[in-house]
C-alpha atoms as a PDB file:
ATOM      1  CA  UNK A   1      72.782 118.169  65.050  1.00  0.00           C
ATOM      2  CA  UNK A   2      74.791 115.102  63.527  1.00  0.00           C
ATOM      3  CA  UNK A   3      74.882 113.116  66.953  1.00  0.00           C
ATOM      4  CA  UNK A   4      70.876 113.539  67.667  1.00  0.00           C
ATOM      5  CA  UNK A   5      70.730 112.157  64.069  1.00  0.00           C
ATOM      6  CA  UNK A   6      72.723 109.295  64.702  1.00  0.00           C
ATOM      7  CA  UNK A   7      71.097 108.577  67.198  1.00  0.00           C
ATOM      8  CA  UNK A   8      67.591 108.574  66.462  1.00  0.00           C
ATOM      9  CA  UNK A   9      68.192 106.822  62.983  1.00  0.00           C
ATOM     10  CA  UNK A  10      70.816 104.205  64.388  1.00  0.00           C
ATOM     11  CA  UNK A  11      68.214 101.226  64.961  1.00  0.00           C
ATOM     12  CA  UNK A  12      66.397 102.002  61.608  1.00  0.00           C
ATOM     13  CA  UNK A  13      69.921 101.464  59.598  1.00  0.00           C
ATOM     14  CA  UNK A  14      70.478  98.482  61.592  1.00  0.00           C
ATOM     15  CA  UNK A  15      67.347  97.236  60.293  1.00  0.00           C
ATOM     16  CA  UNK A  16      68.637  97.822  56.482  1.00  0.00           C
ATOM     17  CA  UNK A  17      71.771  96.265  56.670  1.00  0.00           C
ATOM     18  CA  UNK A  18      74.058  98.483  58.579  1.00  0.00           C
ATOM     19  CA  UNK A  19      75.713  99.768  55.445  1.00  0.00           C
ATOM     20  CA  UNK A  20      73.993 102.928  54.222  1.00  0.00           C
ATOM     21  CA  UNK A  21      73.360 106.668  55.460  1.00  0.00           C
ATOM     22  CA  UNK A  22      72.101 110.035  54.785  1.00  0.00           C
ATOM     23  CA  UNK A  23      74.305 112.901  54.612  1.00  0.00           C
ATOM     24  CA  UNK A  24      74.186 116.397  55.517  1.00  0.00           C
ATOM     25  CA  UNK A  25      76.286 119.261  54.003  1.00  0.00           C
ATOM     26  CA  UNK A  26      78.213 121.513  56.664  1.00  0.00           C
ATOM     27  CA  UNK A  27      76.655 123.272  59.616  1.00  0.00           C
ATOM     28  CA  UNK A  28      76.008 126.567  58.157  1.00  0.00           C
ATOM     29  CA  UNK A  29      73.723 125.006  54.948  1.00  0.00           C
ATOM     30  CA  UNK A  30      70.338 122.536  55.093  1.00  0.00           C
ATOM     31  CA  UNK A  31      71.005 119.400  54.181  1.00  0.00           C
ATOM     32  CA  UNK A  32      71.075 118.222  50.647  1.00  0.00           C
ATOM     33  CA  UNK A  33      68.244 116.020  49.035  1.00  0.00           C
ATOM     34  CA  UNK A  34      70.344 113.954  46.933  1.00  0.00           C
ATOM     35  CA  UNK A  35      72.814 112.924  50.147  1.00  0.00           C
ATOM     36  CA  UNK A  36      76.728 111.211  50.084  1.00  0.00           C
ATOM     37  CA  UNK A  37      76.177 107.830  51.290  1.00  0.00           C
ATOM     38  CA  UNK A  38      78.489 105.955  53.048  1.00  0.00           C
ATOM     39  CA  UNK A  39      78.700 102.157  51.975  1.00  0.00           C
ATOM     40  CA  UNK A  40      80.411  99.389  53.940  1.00  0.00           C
ATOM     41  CA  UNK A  41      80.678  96.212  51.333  1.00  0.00           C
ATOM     42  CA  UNK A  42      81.753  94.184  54.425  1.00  0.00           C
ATOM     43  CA  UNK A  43      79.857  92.163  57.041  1.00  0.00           C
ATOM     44  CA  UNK A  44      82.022  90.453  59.425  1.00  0.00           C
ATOM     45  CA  UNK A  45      83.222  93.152  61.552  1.00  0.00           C
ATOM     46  CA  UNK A  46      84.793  92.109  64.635  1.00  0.00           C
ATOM     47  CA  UNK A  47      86.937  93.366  67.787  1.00  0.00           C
ATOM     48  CA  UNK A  48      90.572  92.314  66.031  1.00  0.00           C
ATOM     49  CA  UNK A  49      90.887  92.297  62.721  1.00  0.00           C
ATOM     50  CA  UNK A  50      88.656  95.094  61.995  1.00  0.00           C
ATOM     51  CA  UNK A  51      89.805  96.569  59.284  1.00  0.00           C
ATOM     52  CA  UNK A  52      86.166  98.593  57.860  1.00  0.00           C
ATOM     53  CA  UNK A  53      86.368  99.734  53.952  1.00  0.00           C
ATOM     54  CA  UNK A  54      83.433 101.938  52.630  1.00  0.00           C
ATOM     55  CA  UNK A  55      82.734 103.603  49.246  1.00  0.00           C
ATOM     56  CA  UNK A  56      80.925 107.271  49.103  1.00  0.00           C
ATOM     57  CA  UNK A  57      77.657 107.608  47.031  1.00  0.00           C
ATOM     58  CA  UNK A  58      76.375 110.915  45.516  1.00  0.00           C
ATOM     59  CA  UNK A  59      72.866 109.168  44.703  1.00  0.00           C
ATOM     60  CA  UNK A  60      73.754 106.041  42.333  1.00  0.00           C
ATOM     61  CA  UNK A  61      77.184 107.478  41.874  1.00  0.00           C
ATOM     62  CA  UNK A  62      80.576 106.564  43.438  1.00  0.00           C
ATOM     63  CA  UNK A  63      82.387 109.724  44.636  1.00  0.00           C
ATOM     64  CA  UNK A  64      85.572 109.794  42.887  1.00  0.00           C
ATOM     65  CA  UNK A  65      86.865 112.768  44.063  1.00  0.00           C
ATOM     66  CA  UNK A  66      86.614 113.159  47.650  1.00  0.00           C
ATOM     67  CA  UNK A  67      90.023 114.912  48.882  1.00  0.00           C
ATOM     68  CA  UNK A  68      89.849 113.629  52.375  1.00  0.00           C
ATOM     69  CA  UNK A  69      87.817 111.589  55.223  1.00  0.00           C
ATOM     70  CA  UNK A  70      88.005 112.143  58.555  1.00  0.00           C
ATOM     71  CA  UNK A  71      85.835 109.734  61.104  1.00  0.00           C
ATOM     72  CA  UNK A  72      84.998 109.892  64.978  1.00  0.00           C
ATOM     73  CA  UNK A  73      83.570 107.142  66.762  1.00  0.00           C
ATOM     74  CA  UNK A  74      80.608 107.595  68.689  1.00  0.00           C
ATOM     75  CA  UNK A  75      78.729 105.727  72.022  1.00  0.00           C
ATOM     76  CA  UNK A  76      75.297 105.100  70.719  1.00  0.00           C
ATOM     77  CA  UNK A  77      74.618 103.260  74.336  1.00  0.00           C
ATOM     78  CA  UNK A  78      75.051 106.542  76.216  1.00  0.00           C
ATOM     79  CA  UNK A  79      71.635 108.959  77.222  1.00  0.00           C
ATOM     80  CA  UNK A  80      72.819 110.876  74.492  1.00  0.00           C
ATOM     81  CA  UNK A  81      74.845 109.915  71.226  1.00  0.00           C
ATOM     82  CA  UNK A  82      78.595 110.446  72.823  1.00  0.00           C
ATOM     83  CA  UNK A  83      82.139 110.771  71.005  1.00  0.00           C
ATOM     84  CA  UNK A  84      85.071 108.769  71.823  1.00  0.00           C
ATOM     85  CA  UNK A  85      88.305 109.213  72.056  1.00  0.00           C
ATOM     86  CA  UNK A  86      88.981 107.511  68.989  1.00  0.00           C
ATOM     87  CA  UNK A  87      89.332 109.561  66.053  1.00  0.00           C
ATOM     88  CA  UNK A  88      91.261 108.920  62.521  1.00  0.00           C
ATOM     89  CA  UNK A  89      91.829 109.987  58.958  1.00  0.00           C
ATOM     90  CA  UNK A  90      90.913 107.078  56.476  1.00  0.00           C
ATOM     91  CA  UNK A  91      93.137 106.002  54.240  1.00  0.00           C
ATOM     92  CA  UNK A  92      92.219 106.092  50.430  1.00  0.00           C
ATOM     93  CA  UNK A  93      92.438 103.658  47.695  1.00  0.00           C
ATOM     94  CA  UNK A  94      91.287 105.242  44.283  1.00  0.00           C
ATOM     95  CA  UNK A  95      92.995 102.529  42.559  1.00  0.00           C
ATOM     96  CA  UNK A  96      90.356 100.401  42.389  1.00  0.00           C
ATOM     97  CA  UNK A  97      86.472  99.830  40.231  1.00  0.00           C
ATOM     98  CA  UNK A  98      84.956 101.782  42.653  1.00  0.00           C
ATOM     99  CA  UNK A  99      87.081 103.887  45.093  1.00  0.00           C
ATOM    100  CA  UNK A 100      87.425 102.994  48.411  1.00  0.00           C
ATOM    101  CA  UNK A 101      88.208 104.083  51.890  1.00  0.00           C
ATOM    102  CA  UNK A 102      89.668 102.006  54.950  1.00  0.00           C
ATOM    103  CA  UNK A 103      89.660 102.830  58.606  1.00  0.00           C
ATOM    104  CA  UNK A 104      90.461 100.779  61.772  1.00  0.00           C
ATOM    105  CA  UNK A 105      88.935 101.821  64.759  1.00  0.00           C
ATOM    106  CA  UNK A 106      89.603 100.655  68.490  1.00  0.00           C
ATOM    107  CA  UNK A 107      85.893  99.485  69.631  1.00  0.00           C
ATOM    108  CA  UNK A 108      85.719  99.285  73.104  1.00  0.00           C
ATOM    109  CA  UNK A 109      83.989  96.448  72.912  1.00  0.00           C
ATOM    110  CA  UNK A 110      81.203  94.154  70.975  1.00  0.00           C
ATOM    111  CA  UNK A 111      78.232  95.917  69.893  1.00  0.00           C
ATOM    112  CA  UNK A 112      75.962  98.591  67.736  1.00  0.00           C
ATOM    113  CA  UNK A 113      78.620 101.614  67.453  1.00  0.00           C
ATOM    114  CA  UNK A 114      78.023 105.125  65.364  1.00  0.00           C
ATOM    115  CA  UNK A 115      80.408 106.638  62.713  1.00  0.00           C
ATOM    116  CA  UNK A 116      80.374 109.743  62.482  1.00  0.00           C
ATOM    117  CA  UNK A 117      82.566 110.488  58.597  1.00  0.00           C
ATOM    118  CA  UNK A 118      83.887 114.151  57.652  1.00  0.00           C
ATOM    119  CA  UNK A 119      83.908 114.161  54.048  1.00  0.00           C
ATOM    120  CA  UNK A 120      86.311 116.559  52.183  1.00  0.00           C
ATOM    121  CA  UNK A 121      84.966 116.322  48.165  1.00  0.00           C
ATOM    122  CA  UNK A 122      86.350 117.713  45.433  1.00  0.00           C
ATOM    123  CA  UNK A 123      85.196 121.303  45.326  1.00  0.00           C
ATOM    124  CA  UNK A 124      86.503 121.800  49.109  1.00  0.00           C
ATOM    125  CA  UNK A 125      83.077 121.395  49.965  1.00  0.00           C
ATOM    126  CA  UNK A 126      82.461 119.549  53.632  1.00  0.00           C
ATOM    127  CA  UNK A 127      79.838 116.919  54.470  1.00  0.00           C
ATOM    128  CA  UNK A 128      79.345 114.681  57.042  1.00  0.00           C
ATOM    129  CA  UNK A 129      77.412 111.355  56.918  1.00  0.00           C
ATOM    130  CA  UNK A 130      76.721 109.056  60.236  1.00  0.00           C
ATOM    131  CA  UNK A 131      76.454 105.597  60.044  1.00  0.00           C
ATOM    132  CA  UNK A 132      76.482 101.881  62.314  1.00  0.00           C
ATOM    133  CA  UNK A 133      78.383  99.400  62.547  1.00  0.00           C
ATOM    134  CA  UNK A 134      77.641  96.288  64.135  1.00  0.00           C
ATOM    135  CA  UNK A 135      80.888  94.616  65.850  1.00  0.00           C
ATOM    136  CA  UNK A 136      80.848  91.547  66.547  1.00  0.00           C
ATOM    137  CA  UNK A 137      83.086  89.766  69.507  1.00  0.00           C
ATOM    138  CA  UNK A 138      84.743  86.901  67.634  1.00  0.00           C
ATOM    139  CA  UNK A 139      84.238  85.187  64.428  1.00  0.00           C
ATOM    140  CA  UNK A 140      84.675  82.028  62.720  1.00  0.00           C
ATOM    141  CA  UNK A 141      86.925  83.149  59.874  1.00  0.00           C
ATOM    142  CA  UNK A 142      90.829  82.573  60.509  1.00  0.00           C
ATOM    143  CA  UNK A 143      92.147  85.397  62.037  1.00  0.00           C
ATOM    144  CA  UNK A 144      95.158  87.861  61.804  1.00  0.00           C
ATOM    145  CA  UNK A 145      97.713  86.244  63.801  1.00  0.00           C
ATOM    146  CA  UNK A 146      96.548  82.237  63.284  1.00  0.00           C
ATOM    147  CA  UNK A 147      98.513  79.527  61.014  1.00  0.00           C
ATOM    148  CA  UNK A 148      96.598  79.619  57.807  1.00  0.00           C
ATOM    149  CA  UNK A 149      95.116  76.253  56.720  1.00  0.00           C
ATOM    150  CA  UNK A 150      97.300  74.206  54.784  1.00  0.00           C
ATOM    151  CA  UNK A 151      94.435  73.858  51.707  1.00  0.00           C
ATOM    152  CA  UNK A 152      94.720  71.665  49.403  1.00  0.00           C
ATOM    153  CA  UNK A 153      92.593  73.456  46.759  1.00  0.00           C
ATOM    154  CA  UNK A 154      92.308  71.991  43.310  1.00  0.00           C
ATOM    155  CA  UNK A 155      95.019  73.447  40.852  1.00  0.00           C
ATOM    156  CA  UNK A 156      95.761  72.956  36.912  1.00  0.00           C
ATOM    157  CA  UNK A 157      97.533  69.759  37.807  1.00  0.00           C
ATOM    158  CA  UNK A 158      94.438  68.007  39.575  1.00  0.00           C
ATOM    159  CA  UNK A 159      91.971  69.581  37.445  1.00  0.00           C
ATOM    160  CA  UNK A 160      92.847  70.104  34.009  1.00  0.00           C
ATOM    161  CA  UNK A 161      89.890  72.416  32.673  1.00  0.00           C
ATOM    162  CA  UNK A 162      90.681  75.937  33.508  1.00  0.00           C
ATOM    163  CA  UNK A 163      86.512  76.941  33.476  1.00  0.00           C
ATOM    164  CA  UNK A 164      86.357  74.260  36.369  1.00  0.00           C
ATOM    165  CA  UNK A 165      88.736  76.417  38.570  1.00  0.00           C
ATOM    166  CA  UNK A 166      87.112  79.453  38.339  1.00  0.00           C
ATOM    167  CA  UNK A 167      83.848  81.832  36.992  1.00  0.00           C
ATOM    168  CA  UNK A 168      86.473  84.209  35.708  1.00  0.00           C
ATOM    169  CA  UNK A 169      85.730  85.086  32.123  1.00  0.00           C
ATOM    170  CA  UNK A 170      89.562  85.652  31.543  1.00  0.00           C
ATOM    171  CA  UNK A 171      90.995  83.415  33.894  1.00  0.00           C
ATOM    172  CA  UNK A 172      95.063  83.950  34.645  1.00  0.00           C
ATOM    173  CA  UNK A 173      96.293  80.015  34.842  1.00  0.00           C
ATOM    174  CA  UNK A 174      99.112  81.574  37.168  1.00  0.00           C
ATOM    175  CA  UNK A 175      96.966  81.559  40.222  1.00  0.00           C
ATOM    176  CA  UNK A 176      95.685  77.780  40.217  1.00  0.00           C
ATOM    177  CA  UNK A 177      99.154  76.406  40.076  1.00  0.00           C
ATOM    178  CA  UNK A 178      99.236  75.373  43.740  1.00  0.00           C
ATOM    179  CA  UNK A 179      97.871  74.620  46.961  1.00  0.00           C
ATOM    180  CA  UNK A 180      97.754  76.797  49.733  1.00  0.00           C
ATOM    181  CA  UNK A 181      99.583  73.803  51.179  1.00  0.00           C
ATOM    182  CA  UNK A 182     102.523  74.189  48.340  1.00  0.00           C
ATOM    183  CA  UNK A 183     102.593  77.990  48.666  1.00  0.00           C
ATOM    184  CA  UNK A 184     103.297  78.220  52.348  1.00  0.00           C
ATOM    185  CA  UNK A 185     105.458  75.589  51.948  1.00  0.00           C
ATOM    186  CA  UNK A 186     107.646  77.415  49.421  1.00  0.00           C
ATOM    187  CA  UNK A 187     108.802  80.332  51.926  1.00  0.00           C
ATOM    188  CA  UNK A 188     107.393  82.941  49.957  1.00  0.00           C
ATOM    189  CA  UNK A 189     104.514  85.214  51.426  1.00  0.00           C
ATOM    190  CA  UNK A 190     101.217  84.383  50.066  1.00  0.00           C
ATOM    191  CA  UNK A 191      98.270  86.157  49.063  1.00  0.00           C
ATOM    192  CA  UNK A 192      94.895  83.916  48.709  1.00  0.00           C
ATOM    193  CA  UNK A 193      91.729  85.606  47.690  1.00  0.00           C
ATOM    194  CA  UNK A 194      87.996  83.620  47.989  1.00  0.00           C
ATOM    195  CA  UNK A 195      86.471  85.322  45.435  1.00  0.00           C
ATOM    196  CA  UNK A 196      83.923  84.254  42.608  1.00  0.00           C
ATOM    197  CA  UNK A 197      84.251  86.465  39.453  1.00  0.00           C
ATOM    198  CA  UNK A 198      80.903  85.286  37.701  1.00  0.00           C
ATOM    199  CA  UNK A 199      78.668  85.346  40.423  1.00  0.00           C
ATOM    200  CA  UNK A 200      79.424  88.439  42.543  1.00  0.00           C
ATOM    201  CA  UNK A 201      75.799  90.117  42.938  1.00  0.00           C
ATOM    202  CA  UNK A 202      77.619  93.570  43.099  1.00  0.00           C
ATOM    203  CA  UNK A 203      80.258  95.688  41.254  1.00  0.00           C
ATOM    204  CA  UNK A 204      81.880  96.093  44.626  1.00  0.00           C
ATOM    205  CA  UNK A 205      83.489  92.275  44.620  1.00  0.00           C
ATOM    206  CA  UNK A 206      83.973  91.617  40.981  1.00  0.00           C
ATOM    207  CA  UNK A 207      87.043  93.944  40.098  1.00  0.00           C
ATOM    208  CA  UNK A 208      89.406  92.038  43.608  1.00  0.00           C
ATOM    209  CA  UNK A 209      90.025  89.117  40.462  1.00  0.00           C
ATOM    210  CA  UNK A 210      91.493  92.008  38.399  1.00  0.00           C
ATOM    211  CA  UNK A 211      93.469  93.558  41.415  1.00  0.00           C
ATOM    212  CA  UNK A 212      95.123  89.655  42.403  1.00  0.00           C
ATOM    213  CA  UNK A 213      95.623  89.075  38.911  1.00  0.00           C
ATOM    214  CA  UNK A 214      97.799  92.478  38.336  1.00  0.00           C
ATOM    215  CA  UNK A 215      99.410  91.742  41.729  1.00  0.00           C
ATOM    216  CA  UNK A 216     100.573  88.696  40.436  1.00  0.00           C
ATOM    217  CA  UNK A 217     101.928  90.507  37.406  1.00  0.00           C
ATOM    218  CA  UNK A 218     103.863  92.863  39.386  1.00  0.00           C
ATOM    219  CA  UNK A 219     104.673  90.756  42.237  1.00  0.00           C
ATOM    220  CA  UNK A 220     104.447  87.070  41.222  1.00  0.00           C
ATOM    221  CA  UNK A 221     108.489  87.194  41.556  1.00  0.00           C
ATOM    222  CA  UNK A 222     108.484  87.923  45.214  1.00  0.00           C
ATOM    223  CA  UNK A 223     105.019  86.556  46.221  1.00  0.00           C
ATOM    224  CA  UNK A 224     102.610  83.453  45.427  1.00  0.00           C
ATOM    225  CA  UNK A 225      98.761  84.545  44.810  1.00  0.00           C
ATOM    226  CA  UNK A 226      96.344  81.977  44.569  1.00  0.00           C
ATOM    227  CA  UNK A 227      92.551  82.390  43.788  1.00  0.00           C
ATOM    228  CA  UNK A 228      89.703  79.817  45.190  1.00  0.00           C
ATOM    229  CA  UNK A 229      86.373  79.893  43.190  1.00  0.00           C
ATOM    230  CA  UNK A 230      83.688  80.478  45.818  1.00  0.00           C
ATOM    231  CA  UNK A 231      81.444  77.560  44.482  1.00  0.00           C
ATOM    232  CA  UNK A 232      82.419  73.840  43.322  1.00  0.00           C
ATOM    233  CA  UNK A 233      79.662  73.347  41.140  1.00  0.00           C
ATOM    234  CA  UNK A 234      79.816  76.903  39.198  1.00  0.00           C
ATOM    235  CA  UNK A 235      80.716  75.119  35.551  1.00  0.00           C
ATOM    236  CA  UNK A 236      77.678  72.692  36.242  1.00  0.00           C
ATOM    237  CA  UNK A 237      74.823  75.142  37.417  1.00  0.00           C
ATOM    238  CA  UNK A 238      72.960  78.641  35.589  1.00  0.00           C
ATOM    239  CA  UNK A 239      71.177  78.711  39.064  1.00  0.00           C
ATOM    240  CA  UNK A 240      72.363  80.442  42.271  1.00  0.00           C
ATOM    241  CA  UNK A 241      70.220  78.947  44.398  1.00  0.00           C
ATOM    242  CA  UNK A 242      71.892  75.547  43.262  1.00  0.00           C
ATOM    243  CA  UNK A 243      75.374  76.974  43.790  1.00  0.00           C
ATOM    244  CA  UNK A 244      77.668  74.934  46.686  1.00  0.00           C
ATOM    245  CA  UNK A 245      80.665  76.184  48.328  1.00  0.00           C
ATOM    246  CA  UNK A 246      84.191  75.206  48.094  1.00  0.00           C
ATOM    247  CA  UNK A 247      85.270  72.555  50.579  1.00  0.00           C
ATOM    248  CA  UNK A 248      88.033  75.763  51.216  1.00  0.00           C
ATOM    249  CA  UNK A 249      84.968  78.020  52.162  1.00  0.00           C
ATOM    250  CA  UNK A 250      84.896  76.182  55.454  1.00  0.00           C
ATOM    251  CA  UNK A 251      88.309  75.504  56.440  1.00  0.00           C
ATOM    252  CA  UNK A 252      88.937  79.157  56.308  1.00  0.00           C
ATOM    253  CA  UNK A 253      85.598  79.767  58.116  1.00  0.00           C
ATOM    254  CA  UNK A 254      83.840  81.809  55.281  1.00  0.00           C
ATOM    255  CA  UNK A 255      80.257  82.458  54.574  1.00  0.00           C
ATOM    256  CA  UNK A 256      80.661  85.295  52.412  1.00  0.00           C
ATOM    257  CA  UNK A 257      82.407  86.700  49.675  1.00  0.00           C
ATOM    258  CA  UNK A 258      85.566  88.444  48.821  1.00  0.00           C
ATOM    259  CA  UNK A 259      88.036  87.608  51.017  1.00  0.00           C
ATOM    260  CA  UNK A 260      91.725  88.336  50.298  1.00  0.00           C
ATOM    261  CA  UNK A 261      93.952  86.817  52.964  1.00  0.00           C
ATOM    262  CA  UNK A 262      98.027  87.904  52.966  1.00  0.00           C
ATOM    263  CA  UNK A 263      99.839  84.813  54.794  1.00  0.00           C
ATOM    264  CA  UNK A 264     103.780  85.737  56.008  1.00  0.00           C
ATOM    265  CA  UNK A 265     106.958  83.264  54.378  1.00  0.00           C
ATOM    266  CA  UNK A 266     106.275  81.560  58.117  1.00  0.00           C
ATOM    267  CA  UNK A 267     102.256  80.763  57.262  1.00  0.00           C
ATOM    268  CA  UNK A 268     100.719  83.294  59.393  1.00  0.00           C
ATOM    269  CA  UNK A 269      98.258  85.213  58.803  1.00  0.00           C
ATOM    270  CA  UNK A 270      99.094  88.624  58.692  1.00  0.00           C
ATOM    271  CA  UNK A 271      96.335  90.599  56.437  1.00  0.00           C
ATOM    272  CA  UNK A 272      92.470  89.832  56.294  1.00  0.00           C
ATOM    273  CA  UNK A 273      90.752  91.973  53.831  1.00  0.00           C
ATOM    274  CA  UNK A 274      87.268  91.695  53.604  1.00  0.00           C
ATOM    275  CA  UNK A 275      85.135  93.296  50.486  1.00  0.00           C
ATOM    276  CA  UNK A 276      87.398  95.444  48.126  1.00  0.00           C
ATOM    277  CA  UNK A 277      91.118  95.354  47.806  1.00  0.00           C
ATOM    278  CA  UNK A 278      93.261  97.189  45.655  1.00  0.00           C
ATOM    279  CA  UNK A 279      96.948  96.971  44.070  1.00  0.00           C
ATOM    280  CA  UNK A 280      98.113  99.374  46.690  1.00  0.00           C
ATOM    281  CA  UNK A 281      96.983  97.918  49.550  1.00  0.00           C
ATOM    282  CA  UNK A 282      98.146  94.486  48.820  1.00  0.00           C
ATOM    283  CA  UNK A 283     101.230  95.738  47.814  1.00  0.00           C
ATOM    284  CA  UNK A 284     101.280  97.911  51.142  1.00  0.00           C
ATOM    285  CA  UNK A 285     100.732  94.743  53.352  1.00  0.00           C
ATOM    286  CA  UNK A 286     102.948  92.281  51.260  1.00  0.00           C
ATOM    287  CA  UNK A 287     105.608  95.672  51.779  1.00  0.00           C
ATOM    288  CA  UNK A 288     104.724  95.356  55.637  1.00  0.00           C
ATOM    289  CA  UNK A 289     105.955  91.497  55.848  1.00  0.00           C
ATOM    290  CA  UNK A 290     109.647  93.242  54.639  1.00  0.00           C
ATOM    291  CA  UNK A 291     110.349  95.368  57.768  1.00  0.00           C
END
């Protein structure tokens, strides 16, 4: 029933946005009126790098409690909506605003693909929720793998005034002490996150300041973290239309916002975390440079 779903609605979410879906409850009940979305606070999915967070929705509420998610990838191109071979358990990260969940399929190529999620929740209960993706065959943004640009972003020494680094409300003068230029240089890993506090549009971006900040509380002895204010002119403006980017928004290839990138002691790019990121997971990658 979930596959002739999918694939009857699959050009209708595309139309949307590609980022929400109804649910239905298990096999043996009707489905639910007030459904478990799935949300994907990400849009530049690609072939490598394609790491896919989403959040659960019971209505306008984030579910907190879901035990586990299991999701299958499905041929939406095929006479019939067709499973793949591919098939994973998502990893969870509850240690964030809103919790989140983080999967990394193996598309078989660019294109519309379906999702099919098996959702655990708290009371043992079992749902499943179908949704799109569309994947993309290459991007501009620097990629896992690539030498990241040697910025040269502004920092407390070129620019005195705190509120003209960054929208954040309580700003941590720790992460506009140097260039990404400086911090690769130093030998240290690096974690850079394109973010803009003030402005985010959704509570899905907003808490990644708080995450880099504790990061850098925890792990400022064994790691640099630097954060680059989306927009140039924030301190000048009260109107979004009138807001311009960073010239850093370009070098790294960015048109959207939060990006957290984790760079190796070498200046690689080794992480590229698009939407949410928690404490865990950067501390997972920054772990993964260690082995």
């Amino acid at each position: 029933m979930y596959l002739k779903k999918l694939g009857r609605y699959w050009a209708t979410l595309i139309a949307v946005g590609l980022v929400i879906s109804g649910c239905s409850v298990g096999s043996n009940s009707a489905p639910v009126e007030d459904a478990v979305q799935v949300i994907i606070p990400a849009t530049d999915l690609t072939l490598t790098g394609n790491r896919i967070p989403f959040m659960l929705y019971d209505g306008p509420e984030p579910v907190r409690d879901a035990q586990a998610v299991s999701v299958q990838l499905v041929d939406l191109m095929a006479d019939t909506p067709t499973p793949l071979d591919w098939q994973a358990s998502a990893d969870n990260y509850s240690d964030y605003a809103v919790p989140y969940w983080v999967i990394a399929p193996e598309f078989p190529a660019p294109g519309i693909w379906g999702l099919q999620a098996t959702i655990t929740l708290g009371d043992g209960t079992i749902t499943t929720s179908d949704f799109v993706v569309d994947i993309k065959a290459e991007t501009e943004v620097v990629a896992i793998g690539q030498a990241a640009p040697l910025s040269e972003n502004k920092t407390l020494t070129t620019e005195s005034d705190l509120t003209r680094l960054t929208s954040d409300w309580d700003p941590m003068e720790a992460l506009y002490m140097q260039t990404v230029a400086d911090a690769v240089a130093s030998g240290q890993p690096t974690v850079v996150s394109f973010a803009t506090p003030a402005f985010c549009q959704t509570i899905f971006c907003a808490p990644v300041i708080n995450t880099i900040k504790n990061a850098q509380a925890e792990l400022g002895a064994d790691a640099n973290f630097i954060h680059i204010e989306v927009f140039d002119n924030h301190a000048d403006v009260d109107d979004f239309e009138e807001l311009e980017f960073v010239p850093e928004m370009t070098e790294w290839g960015l048109r959207t916002e939060p990006w957290t990138f984790v760079i190796d002691a070498s200046g690689v790019v080794t992480h590229q975390l698009q939407g949410p990121v928690s404490l865990r997971e950067i501390e997972l990658a920054l772990e993964s440079l260690e082995s």
